[in-house]
Protein backbone atom coordinates (compact mmCIF):
# COMPACT_ATOMS: atom_id res chain seq x y z
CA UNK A 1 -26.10 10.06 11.63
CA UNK A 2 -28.70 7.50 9.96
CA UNK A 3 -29.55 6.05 13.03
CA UNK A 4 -29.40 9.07 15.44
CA UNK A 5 -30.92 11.94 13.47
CA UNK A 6 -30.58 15.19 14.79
CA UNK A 7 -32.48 16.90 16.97
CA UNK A 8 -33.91 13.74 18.39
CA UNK A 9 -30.81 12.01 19.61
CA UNK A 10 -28.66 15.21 19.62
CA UNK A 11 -26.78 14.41 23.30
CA UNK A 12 -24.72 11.28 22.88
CA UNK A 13 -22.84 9.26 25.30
CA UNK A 14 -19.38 7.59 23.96
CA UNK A 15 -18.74 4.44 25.87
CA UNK A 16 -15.63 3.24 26.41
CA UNK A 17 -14.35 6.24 24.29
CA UNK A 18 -10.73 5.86 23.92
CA UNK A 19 -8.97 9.25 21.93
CA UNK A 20 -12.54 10.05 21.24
CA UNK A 21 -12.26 8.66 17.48
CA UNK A 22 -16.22 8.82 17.13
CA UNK A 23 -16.63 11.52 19.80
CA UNK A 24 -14.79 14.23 17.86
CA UNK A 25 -16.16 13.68 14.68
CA UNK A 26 -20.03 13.85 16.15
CA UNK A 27 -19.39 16.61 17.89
CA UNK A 28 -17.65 18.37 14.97
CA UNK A 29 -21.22 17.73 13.45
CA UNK A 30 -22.82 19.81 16.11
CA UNK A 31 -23.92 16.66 18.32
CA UNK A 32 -23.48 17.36 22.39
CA UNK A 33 -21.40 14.68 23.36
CA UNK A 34 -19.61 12.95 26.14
CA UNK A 35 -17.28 10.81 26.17
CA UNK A 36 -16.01 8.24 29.01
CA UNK A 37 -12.97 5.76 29.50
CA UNK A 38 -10.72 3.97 32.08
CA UNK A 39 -7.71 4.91 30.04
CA UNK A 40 -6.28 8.52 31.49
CA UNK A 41 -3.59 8.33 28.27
CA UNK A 42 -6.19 8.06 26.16
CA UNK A 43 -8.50 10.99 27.37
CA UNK A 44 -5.66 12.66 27.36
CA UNK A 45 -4.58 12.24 23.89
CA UNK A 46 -8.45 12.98 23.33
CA UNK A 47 -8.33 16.48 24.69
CA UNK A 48 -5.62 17.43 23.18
CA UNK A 49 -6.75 17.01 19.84
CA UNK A 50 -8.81 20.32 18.45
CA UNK A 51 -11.70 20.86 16.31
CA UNK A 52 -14.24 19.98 18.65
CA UNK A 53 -15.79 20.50 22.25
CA UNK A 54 -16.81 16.73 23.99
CA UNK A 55 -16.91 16.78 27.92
CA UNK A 56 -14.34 13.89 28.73
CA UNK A 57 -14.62 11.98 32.05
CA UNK A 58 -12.18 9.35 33.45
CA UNK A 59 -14.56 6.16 34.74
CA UNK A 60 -15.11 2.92 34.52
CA UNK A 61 -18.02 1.60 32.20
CA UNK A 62 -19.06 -0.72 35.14
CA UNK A 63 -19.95 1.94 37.36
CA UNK A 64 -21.63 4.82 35.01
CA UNK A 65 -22.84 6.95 38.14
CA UNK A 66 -20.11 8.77 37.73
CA UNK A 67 -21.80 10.27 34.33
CA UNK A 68 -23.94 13.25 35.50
CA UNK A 69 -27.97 13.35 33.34
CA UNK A 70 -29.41 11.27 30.40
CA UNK A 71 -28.61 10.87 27.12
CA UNK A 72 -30.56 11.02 24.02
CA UNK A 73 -28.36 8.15 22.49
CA UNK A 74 -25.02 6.13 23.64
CA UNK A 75 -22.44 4.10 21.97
CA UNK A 76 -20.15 1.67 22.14
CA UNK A 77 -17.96 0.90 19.26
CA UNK A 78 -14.77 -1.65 18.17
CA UNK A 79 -15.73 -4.51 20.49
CA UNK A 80 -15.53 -2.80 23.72
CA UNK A 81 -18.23 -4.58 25.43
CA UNK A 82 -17.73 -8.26 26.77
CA UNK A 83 -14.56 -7.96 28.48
CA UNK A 84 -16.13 -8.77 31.88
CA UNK A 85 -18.45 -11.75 33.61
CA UNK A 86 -21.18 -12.10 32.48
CA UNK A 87 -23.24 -10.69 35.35
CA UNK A 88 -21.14 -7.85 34.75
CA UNK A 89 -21.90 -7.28 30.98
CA UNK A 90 -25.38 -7.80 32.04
CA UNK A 91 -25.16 -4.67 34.39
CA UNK A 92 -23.58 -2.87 31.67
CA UNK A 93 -26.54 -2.70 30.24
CA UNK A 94 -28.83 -2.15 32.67
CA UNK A 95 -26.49 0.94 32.98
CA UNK A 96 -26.74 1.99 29.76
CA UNK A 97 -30.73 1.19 29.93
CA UNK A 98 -31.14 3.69 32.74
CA UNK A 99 -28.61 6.89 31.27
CA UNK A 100 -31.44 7.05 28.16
CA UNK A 101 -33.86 9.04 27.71
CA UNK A 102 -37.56 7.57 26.95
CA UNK A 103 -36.95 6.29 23.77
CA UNK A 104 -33.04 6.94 23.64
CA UNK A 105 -31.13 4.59 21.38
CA UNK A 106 -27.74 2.68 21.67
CA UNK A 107 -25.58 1.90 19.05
CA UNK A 108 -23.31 -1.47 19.76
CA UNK A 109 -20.56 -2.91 17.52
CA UNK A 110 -19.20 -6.18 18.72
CA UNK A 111 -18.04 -9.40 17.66
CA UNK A 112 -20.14 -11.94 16.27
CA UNK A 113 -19.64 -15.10 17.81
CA UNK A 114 -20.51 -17.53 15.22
CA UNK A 115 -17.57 -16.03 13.18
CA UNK A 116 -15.14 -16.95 15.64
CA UNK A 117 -16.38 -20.43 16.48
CA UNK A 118 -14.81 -21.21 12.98
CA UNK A 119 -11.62 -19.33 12.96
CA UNK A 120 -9.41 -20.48 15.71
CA UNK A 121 -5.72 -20.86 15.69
CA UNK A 122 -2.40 -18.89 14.78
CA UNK A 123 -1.68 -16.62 12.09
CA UNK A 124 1.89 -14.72 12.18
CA UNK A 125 2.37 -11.02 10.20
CA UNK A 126 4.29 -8.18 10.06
CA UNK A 127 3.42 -5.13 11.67
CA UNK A 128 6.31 -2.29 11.67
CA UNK A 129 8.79 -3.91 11.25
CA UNK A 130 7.88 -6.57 13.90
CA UNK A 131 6.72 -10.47 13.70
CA UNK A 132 3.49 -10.62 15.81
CA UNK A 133 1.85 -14.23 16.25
CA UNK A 134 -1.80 -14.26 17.46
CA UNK A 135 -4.16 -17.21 18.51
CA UNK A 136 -7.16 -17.33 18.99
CA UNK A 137 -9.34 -19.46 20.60
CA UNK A 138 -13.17 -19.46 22.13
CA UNK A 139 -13.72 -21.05 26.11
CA UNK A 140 -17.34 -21.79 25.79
CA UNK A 141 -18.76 -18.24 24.83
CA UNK A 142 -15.25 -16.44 25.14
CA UNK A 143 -12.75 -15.47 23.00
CA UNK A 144 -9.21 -15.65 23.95
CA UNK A 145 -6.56 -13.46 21.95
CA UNK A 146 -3.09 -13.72 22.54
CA UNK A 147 -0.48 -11.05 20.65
CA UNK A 148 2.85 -12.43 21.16
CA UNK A 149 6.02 -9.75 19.69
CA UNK A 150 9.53 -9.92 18.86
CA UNK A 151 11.34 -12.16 21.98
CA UNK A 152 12.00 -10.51 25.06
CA UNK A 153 8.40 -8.35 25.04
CA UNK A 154 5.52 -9.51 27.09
CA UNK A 155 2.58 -10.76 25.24
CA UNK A 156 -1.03 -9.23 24.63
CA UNK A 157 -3.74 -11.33 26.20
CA UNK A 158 -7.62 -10.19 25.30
CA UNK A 159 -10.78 -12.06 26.47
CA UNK A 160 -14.42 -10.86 25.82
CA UNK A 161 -17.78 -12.63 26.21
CA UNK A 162 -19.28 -13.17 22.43
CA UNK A 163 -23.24 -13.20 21.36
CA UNK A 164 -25.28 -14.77 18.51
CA UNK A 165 -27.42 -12.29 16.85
CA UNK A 166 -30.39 -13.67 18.73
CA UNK A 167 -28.84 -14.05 21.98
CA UNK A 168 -27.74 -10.74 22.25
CA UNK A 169 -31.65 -9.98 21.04
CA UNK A 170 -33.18 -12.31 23.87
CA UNK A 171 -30.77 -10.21 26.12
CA UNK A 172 -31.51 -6.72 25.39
CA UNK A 173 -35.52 -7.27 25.50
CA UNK A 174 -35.08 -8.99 28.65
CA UNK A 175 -33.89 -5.45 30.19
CA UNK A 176 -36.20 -3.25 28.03
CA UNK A 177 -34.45 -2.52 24.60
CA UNK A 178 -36.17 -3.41 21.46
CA UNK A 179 -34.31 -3.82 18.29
CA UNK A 180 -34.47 -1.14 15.47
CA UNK A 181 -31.02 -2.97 13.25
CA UNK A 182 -28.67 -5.52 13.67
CA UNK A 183 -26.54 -5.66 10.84
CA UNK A 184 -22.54 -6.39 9.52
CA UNK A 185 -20.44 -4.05 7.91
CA UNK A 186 -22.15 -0.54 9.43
CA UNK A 187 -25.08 -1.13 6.56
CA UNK A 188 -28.53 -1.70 7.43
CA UNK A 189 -29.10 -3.86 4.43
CA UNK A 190 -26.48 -6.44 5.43
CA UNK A 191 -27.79 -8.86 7.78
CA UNK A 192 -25.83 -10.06 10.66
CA UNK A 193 -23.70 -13.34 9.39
CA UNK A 194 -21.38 -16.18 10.24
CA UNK A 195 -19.14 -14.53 7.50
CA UNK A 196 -18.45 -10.93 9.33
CA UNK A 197 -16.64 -10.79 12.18
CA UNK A 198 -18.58 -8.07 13.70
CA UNK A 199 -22.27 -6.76 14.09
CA UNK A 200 -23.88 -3.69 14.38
CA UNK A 201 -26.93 -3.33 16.36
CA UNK A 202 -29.20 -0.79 17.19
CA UNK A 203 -31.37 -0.78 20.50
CA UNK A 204 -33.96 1.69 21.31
CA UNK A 205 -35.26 2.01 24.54
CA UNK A 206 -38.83 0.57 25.09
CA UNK A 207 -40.87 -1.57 27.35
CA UNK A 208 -39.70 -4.66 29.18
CA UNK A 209 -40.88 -7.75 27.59
C-alpha cells in the first residue's frame, strides 16, 4: 500500500499468483486485481477462498498475452522470478514492461545473490514429523535447491537465476524501468545486503536509458 497508493496504481497484476496470498488481501482493500499462475490447484484453491473478488487466469508468466489490458501496477512476490534462461527472464520483463501503464510500477521480491554465494551446503530439520535434508549450491549465477524426504519419496529440485542489487538495476534500465526502492526485509529504510536473503525492489516504468 506504501508503494502503490490508491487511486494511482489501483488495478494490479499478481504474477505468478499461487492461492492468491497477496491477491486476496489487496483486493479485500478495494484494489482491482488479477491474478495469474501455471498451477490449476492453486487457482483453484484461490477461488475458493471468500472475502474477495480477483479475476483468476490459468497462464504461463512467459507468455502474458494471454492477460487481457494494462495494469496500473504488477507483482511478483516469494522468489518467483528466475526459474528460467536467462533470455527468458529477460522477456519476462519486457512482458511485464509492456502490461503497465505510463508510469505503472512493479513490485519484485527475489533472492539476493550475494547471500547465497556464502551459504552453500546441507542443513537437515524437521518439518511434520519428517527429516528433510536440503543443499544448496550456486552454478555460476544459479542456485540449485535440492529437498530430499523421508526414504522412498522423490526429492525436490529448485533452480532460479540470482541478481546483485546492481545487476538487476543495470537490467531493468536497460528495458525502461527506473528504480524508485530496492531494499531487504519489505522496509524502505533497509538497504539491500549480503546479510538478507531476499530484496525488495521497486521499478516504475520510465524511459529507456
Amino acid at each position: 500500500m506504501r508503494q502503490l497508493p490508491r487511486p494511482d496504481f489501483s488495478n494490479v497484476l499478481d504474477l505468478c499468483c499461487g492461492i492468491g496470498r497477496h491477491s486476496l488481501p489487496l483486493a479485500r482493500l478495494g484494489y482491482h486485481v488479477t491474478g495469474i499462475d501455471a498451477s490449476t490447484a492453486a487457482l483453484e484453491e484461490a477461488t475458493g477462498r471468500s472475502g474477495a473478488e480477483v479475476a483468476f487466469i490459468h497462464g504461463d508468466m512467459r507468455d502474458l498475452s494471454s492477460v487481457p489490458g494494462t495494469f496500473d501496477a504488477v507483482l511478483c512476490m516469494w522468489q518467483s522470478f528466475g526459474y528460467f534462461d536467462a533470455e527468458s527472464n529477460e522477456s519476462i520483463l519486457r512482458q511485464v514492461h509492456a502490461k503497465l501503464t505510463a508510469r505503472g510500477r512493479f513490485i519484485l521480491d527475489v533472492y539476493n545473490r550475494a547471500y547465497f554465494e556464502t551459504r552453500q551446503g546441507e542443513r537437515t530439520f524437521e518439518r511434520s514429523g519428517r527429516t528433510i535434508t536440503e543443499a544448496k549450491r550456486m552454478e555460476g549465477n544459479r542456485l540449485v535447491v535440492s529437498l530430499d524426504y523421508d526414504p522412498g519419496a522423490d526429492p525436490d529440485l529448485f533452480e532460479w537465476q540470482l541478481y546483485s542489487p546492481e545487476e538487476l538495476c543495470v537490467l531493468i534500465a536497460s528495458i525502461g524501468f527506473l528504480p524508485v526502492v530496492v531494499c531487504s526485509g519489505f522496509d524502505e529504510a533497509q538497504p539491500a545486503s549480503p546479510d538478507s536473503p531476499r530484496m525488495q525492489m521497486v521499478m516504475q516504468k520510465g524511459l529507456k536509458i
